[in-house]
PDB file of N, CA and C in Angstrom:
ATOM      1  N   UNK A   1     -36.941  24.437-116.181  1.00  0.00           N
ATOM      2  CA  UNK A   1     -36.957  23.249-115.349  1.00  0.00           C
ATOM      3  C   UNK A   1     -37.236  23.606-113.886  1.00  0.00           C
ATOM      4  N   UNK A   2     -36.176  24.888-113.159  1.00  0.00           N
ATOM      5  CA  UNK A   2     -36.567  25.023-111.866  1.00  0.00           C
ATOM      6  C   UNK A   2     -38.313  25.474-111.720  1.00  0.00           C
ATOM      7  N   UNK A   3     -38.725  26.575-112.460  1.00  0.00           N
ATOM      8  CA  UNK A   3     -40.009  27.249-112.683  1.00  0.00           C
ATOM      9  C   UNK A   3     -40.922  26.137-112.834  1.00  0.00           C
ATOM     10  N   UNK A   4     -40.788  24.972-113.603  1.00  0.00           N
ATOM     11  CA  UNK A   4     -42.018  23.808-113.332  1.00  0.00           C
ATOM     12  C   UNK A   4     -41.755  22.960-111.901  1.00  0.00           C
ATOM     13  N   UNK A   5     -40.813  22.988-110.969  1.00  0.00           N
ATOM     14  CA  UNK A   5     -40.818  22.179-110.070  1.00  0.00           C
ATOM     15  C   UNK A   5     -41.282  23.676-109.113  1.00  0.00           C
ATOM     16  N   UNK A   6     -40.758  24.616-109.091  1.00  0.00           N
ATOM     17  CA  UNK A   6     -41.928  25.807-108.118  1.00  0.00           C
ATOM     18  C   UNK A   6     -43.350  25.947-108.221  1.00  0.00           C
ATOM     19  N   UNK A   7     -43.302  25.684-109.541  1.00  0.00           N
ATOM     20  CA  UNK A   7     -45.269  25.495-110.215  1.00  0.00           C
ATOM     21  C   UNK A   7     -45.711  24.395-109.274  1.00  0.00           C
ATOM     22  N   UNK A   8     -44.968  23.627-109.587  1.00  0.00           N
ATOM     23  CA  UNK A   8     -45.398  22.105-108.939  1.00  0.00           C
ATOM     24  C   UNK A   8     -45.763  21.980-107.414  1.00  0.00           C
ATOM     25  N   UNK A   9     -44.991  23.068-107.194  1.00  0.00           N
ATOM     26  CA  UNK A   9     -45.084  22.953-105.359  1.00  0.00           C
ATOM     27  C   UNK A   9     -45.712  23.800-104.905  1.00  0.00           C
ATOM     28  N   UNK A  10     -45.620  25.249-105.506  1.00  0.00           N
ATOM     29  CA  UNK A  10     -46.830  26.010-104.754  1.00  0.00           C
ATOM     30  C   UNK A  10     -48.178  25.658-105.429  1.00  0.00           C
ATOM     31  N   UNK A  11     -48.265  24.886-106.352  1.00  0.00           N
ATOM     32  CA  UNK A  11     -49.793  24.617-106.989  1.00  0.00           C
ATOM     33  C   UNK A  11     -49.996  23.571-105.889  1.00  0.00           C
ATOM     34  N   UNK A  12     -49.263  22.571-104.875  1.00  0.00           N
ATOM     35  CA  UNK A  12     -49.719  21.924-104.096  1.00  0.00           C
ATOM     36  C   UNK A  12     -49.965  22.060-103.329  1.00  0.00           C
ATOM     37  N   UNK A  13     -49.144  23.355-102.254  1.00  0.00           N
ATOM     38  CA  UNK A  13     -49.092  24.185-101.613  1.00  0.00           C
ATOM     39  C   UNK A  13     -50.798  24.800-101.362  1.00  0.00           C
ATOM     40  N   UNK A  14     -51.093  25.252-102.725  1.00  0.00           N
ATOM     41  CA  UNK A  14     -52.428  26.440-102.765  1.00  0.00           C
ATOM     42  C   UNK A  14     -53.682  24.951-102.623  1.00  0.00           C
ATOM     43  N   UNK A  15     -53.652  23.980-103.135  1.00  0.00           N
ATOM     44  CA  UNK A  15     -54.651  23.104-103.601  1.00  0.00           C
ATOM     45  C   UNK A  15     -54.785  22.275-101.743  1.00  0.00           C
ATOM     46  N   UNK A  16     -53.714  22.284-101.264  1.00  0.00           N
ATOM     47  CA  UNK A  16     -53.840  21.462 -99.816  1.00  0.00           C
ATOM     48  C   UNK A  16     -54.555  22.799 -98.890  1.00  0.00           C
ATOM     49  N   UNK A  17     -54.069  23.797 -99.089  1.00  0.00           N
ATOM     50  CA  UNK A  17     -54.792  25.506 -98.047  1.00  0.00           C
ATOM     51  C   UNK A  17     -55.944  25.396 -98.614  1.00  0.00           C
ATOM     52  N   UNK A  18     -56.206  25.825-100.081  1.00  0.00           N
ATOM     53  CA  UNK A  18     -57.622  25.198-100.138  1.00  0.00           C
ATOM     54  C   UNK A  18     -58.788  24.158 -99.772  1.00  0.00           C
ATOM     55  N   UNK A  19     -58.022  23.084 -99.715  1.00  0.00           N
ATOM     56  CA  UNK A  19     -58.815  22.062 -99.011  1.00  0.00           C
ATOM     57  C   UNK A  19     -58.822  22.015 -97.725  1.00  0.00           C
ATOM     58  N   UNK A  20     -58.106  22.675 -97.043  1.00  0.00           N
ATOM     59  CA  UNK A  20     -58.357  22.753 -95.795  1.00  0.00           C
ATOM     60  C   UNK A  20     -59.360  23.899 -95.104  1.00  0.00           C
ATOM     61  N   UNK A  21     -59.616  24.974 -96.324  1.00  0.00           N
ATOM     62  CA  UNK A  21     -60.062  25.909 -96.255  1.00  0.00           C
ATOM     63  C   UNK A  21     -62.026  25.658 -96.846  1.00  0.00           C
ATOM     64  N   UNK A  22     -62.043  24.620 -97.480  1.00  0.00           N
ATOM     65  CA  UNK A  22     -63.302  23.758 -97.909  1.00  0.00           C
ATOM     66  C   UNK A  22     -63.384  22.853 -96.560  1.00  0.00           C
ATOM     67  N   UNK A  23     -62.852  22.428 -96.017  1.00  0.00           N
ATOM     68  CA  UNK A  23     -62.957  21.389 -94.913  1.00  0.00           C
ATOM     69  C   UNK A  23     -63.664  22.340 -93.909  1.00  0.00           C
ATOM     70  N   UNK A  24     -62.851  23.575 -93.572  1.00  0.00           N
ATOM     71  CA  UNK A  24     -63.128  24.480 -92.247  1.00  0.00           C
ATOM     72  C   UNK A  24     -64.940  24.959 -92.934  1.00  0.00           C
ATOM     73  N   UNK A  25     -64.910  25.452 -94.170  1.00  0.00           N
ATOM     74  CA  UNK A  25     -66.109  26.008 -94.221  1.00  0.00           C
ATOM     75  C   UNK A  25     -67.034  25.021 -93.700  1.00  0.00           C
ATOM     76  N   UNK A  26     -67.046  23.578 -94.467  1.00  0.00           N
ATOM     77  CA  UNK A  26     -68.299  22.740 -94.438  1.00  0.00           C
ATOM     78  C   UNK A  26     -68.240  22.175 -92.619  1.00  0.00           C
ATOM     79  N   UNK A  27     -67.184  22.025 -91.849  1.00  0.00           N
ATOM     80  CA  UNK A  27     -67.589  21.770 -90.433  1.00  0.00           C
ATOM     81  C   UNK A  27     -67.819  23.062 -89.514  1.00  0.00           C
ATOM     82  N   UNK A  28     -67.183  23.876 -89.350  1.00  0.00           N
ATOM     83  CA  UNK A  28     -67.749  25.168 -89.165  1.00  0.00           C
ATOM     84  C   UNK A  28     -66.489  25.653 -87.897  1.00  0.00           C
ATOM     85  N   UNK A  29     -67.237  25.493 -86.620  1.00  0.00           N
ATOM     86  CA  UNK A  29     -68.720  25.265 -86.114  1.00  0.00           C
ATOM     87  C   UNK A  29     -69.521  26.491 -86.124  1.00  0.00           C
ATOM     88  N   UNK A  30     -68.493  27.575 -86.305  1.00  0.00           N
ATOM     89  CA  UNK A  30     -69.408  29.135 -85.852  1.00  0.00           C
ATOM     90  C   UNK A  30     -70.216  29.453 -87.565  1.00  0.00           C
ATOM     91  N   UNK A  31     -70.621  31.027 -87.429  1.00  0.00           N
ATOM     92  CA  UNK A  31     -70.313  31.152 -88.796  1.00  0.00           C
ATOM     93  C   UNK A  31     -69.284  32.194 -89.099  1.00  0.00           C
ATOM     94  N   UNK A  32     -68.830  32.200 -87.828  1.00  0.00           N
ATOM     95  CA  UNK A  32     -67.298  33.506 -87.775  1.00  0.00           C
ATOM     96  C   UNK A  32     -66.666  32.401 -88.481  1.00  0.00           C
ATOM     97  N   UNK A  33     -66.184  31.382 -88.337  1.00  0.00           N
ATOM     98  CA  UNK A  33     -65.553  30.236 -88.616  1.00  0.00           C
ATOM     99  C   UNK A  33     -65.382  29.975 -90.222  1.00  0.00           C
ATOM    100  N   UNK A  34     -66.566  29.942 -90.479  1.00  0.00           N
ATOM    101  CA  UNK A  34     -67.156  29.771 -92.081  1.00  0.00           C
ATOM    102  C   UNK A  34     -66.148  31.029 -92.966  1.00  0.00           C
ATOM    103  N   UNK A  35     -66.838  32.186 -92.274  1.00  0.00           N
ATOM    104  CA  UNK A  35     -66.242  33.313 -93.121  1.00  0.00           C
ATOM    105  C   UNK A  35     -65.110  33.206 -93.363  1.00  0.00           C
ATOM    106  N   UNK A  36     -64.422  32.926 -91.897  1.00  0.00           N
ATOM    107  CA  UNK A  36     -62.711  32.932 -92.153  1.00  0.00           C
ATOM    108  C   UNK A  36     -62.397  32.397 -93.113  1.00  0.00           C
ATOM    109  N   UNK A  37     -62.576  30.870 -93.593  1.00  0.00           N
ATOM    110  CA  UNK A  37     -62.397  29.902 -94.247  1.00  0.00           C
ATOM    111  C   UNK A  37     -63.112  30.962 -95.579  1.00  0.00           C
ATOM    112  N   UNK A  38     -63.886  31.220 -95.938  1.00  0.00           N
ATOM    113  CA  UNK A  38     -64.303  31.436 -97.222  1.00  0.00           C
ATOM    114  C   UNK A  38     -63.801  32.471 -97.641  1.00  0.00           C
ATOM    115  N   UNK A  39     -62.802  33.750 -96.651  1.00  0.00           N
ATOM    116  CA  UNK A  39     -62.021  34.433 -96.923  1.00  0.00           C
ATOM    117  C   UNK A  39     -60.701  33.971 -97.687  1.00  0.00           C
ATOM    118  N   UNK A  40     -60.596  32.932 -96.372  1.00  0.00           N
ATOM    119  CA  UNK A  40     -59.294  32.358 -96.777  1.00  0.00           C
ATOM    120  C   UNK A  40     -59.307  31.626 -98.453  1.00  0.00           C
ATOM    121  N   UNK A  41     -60.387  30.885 -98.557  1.00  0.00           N
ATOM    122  CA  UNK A  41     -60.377  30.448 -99.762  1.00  0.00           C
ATOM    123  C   UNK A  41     -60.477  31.546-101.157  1.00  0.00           C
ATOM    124  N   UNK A  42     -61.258  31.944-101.059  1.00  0.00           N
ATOM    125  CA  UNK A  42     -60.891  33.528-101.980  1.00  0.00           C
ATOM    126  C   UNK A  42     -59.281  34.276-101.870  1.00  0.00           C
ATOM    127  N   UNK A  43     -58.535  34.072-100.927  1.00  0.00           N
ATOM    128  CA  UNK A  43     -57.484  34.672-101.115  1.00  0.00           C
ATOM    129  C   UNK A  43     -56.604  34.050-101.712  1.00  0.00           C
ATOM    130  N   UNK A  44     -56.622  32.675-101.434  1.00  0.00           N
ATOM    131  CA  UNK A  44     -56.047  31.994-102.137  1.00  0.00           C
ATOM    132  C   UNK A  44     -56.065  31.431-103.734  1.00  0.00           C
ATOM    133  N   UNK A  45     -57.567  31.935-103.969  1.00  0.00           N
ATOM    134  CA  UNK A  45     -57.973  31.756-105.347  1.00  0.00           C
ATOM    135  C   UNK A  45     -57.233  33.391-106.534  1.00  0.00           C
ATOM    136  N   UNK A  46     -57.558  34.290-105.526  1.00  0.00           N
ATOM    137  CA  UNK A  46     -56.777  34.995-106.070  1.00  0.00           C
ATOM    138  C   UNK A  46     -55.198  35.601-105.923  1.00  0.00           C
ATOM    139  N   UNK A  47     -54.546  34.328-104.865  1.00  0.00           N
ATOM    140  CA  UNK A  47     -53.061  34.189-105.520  1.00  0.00           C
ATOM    141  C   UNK A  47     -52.440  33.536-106.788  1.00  0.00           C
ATOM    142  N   UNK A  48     -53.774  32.346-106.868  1.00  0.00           N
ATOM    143  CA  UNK A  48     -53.412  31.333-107.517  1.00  0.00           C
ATOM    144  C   UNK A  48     -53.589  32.033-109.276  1.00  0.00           C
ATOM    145  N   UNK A  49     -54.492  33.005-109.283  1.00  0.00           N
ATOM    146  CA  UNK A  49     -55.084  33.648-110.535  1.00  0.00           C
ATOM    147  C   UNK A  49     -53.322  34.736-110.742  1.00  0.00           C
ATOM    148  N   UNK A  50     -52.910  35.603-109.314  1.00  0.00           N
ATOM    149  CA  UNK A  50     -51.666  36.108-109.576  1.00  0.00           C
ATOM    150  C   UNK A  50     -50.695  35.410-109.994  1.00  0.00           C
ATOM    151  N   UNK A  51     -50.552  34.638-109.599  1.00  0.00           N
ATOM    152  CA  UNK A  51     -49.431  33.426-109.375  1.00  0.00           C
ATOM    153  C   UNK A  51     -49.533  33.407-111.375  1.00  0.00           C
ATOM    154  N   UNK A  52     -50.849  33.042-112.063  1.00  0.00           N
ATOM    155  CA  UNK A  52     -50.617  32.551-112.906  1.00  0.00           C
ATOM    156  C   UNK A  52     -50.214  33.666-114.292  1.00  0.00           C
ATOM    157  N   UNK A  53     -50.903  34.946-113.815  1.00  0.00           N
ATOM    158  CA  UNK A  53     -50.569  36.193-114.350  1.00  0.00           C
ATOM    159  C   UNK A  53     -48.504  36.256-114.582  1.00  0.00           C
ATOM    160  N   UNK A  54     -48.437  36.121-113.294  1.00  0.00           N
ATOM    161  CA  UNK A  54     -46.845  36.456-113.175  1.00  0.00           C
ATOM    162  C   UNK A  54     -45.670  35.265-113.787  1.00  0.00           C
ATOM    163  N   UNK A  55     -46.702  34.404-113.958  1.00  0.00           N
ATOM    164  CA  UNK A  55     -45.536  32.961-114.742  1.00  0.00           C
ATOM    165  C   UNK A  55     -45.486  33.324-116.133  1.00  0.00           C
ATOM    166  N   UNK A  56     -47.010  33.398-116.678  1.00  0.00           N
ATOM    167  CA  UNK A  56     -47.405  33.570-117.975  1.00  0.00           C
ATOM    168  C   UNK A  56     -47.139  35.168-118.885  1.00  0.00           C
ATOM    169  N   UNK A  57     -47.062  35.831-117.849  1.00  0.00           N
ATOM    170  CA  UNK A  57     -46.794  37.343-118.274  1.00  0.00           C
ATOM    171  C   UNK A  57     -48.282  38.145-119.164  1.00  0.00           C
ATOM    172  N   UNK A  58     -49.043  37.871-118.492  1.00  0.00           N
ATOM    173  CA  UNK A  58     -50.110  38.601-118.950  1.00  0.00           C
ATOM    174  C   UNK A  58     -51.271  39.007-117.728  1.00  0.00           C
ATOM    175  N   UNK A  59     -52.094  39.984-118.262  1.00  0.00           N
ATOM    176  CA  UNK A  59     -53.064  40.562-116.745  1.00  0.00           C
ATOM    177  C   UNK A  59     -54.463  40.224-117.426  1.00  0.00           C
ATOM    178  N   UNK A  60     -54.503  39.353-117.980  1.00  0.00           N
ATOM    179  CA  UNK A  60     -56.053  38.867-118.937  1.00  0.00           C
ATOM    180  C   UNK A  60     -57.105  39.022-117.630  1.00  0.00           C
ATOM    181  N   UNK A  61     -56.726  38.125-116.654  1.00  0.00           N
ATOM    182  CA  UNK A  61     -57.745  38.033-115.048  1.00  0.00           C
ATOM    183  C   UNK A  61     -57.688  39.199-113.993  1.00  0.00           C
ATOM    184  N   UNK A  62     -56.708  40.199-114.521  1.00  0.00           N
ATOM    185  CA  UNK A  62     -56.644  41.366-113.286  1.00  0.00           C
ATOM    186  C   UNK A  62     -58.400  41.412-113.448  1.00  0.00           C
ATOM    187  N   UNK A  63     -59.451  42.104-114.313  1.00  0.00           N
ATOM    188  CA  UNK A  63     -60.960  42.347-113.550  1.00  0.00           C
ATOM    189  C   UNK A  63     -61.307  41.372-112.565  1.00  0.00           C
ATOM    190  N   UNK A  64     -60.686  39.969-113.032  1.00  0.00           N
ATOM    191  CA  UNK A  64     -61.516  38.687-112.302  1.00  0.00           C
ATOM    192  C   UNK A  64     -60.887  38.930-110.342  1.00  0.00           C
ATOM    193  N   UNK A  65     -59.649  39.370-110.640  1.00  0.00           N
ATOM    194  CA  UNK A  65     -59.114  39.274-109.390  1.00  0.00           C
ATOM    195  C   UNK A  65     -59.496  40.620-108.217  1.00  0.00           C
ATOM    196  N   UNK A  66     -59.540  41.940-109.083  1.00  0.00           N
ATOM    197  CA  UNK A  66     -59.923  43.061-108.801  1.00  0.00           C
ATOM    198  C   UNK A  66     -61.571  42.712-108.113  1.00  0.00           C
ATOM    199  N   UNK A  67     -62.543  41.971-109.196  1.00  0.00           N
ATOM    200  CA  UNK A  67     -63.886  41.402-108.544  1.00  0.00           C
ATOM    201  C   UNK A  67     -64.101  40.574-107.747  1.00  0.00           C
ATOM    202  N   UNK A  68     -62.940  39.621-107.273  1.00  0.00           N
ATOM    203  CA  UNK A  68     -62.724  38.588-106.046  1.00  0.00           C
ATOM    204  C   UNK A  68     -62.935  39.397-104.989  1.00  0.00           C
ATOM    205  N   UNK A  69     -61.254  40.405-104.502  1.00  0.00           N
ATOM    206  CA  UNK A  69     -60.787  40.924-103.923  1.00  0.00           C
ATOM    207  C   UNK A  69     -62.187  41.886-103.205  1.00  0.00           C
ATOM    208  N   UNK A  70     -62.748  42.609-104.361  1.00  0.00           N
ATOM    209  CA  UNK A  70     -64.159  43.264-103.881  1.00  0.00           C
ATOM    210  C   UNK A  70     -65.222  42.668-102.970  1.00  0.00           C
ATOM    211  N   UNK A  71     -65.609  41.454-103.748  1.00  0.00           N
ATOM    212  CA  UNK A  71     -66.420  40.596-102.972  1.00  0.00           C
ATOM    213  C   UNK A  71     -66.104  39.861-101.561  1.00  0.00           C
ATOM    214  N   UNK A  72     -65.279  39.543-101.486  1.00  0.00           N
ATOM    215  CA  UNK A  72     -64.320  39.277-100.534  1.00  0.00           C
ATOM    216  C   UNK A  72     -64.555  40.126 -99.054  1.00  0.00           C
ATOM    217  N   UNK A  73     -64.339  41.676 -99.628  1.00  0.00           N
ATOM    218  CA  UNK A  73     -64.188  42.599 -98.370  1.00  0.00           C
ATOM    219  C   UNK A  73     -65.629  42.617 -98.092  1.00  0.00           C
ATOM    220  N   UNK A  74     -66.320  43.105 -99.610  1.00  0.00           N
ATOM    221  CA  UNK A  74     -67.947  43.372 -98.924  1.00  0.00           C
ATOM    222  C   UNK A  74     -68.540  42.139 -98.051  1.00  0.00           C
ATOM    223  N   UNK A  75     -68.191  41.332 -98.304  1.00  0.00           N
ATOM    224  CA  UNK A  75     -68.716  39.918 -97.451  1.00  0.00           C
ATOM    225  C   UNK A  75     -68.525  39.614 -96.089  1.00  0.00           C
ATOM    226  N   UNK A  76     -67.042  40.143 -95.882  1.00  0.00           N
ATOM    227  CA  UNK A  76     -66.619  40.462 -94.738  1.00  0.00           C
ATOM    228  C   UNK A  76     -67.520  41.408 -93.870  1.00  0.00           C
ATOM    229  N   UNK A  77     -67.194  42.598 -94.021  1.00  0.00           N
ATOM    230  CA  UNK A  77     -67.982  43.085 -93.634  1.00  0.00           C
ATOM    231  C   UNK A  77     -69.894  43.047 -93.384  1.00  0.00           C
ATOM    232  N   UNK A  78     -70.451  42.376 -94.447  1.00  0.00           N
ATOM    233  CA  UNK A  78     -71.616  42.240 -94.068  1.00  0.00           C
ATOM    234  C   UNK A  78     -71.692  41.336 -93.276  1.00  0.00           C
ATOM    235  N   UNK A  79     -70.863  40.152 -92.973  1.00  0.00           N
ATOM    236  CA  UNK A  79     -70.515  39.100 -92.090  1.00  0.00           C
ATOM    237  C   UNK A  79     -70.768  39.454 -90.706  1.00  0.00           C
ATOM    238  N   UNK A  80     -69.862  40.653 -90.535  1.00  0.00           N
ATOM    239  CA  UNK A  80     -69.401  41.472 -89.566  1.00  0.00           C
ATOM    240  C   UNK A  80     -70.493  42.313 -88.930  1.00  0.00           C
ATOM    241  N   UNK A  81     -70.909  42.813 -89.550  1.00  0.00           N
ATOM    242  CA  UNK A  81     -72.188  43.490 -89.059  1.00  0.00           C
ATOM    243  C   UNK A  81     -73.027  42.758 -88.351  1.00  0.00           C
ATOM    244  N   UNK A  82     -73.369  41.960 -89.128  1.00  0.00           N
ATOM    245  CA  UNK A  82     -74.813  40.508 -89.292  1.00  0.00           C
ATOM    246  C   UNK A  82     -74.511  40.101 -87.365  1.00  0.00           C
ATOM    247  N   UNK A  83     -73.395  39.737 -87.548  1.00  0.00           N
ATOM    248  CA  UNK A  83     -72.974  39.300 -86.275  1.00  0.00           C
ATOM    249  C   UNK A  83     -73.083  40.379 -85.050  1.00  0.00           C
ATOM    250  N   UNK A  84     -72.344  41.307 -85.319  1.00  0.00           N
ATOM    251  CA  UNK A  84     -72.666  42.541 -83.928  1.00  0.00           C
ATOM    252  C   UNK A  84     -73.780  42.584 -83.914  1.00  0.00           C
ATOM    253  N   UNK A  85     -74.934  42.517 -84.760  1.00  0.00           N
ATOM    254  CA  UNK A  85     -76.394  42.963 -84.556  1.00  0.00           C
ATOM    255  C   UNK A  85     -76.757  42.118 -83.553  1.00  0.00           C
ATOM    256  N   UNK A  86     -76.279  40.448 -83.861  1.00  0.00           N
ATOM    257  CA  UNK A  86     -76.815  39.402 -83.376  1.00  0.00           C
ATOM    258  C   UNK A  86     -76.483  39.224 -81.933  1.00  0.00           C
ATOM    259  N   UNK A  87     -75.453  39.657 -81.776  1.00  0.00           N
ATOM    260  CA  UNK A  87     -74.772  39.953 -80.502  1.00  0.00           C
ATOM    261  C   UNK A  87     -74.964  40.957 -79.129  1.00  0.00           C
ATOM    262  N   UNK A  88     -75.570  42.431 -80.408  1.00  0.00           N
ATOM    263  CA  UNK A  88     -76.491  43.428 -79.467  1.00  0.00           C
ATOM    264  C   UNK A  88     -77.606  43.048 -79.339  1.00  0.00           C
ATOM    265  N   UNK A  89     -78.357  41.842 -79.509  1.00  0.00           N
ATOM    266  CA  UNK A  89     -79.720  41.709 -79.490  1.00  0.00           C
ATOM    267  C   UNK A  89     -79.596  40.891 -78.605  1.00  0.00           C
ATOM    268  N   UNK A  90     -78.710  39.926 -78.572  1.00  0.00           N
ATOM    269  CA  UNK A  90     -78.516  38.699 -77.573  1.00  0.00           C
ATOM    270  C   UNK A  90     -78.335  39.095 -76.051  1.00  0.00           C
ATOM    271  N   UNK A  91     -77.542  40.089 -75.932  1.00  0.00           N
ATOM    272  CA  UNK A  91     -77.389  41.267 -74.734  1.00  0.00           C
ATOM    273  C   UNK A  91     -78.821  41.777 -74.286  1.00  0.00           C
ATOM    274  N   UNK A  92     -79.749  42.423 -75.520  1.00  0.00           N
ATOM    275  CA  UNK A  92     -80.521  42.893 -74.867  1.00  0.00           C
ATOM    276  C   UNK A  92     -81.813  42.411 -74.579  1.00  0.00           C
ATOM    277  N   UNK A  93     -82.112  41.019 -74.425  1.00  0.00           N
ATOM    278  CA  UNK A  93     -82.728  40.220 -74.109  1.00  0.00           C
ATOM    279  C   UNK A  93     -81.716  39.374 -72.459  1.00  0.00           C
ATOM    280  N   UNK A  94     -80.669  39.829 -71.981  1.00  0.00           N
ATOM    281  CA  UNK A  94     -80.802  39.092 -70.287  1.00  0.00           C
ATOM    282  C   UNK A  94     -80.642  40.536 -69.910  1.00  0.00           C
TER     283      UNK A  94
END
């Protein structure tokens, strides 16, 4: 009984961060902005995948979460780059 009213609340919990995290991507304004948000939403997708591992007692999605978690960083980082480039170029044009 307590375990379905915690389900209940952090599943509302994760579904409202998510949507706020879909809201931030689609208005932006940067695309530093974007990333954050699409970080954020991936992290939260793979709490929600832990979350469900640890109720249910099984690791069926550990690859799925292990391949989030991956994509996640590499994205970051190419994010990251993309941007300093854009930034040393912007410099070296004044």
């Amino acid at each position: 009984m307590v375990v379905d009213v915690l389900v209940w609340i952090f599943g509302t919990m994760f579904a409202v961060a998510a949507l706020l995290a879909v809201i931030r991507i689609i208005r932006g304004p940067s695309s530093i902005d974007r990333m954050v948000a699409s970080d954020a939403l991936l992290t939260i997708l793979i709490c929600v995948l832990v979350a469900d591992m640890i109720i249910r007692g099984h690791t069926d999605t550990l690859p799925l979460v292990l391949a989030l978690a991956m994509t996640a960083f590499i994205a970051s980082i190419a994010v990251a780059r993309h941007v300093t480039r854009q930034e040393a170029n912007a410099s070296e044009r004044f």
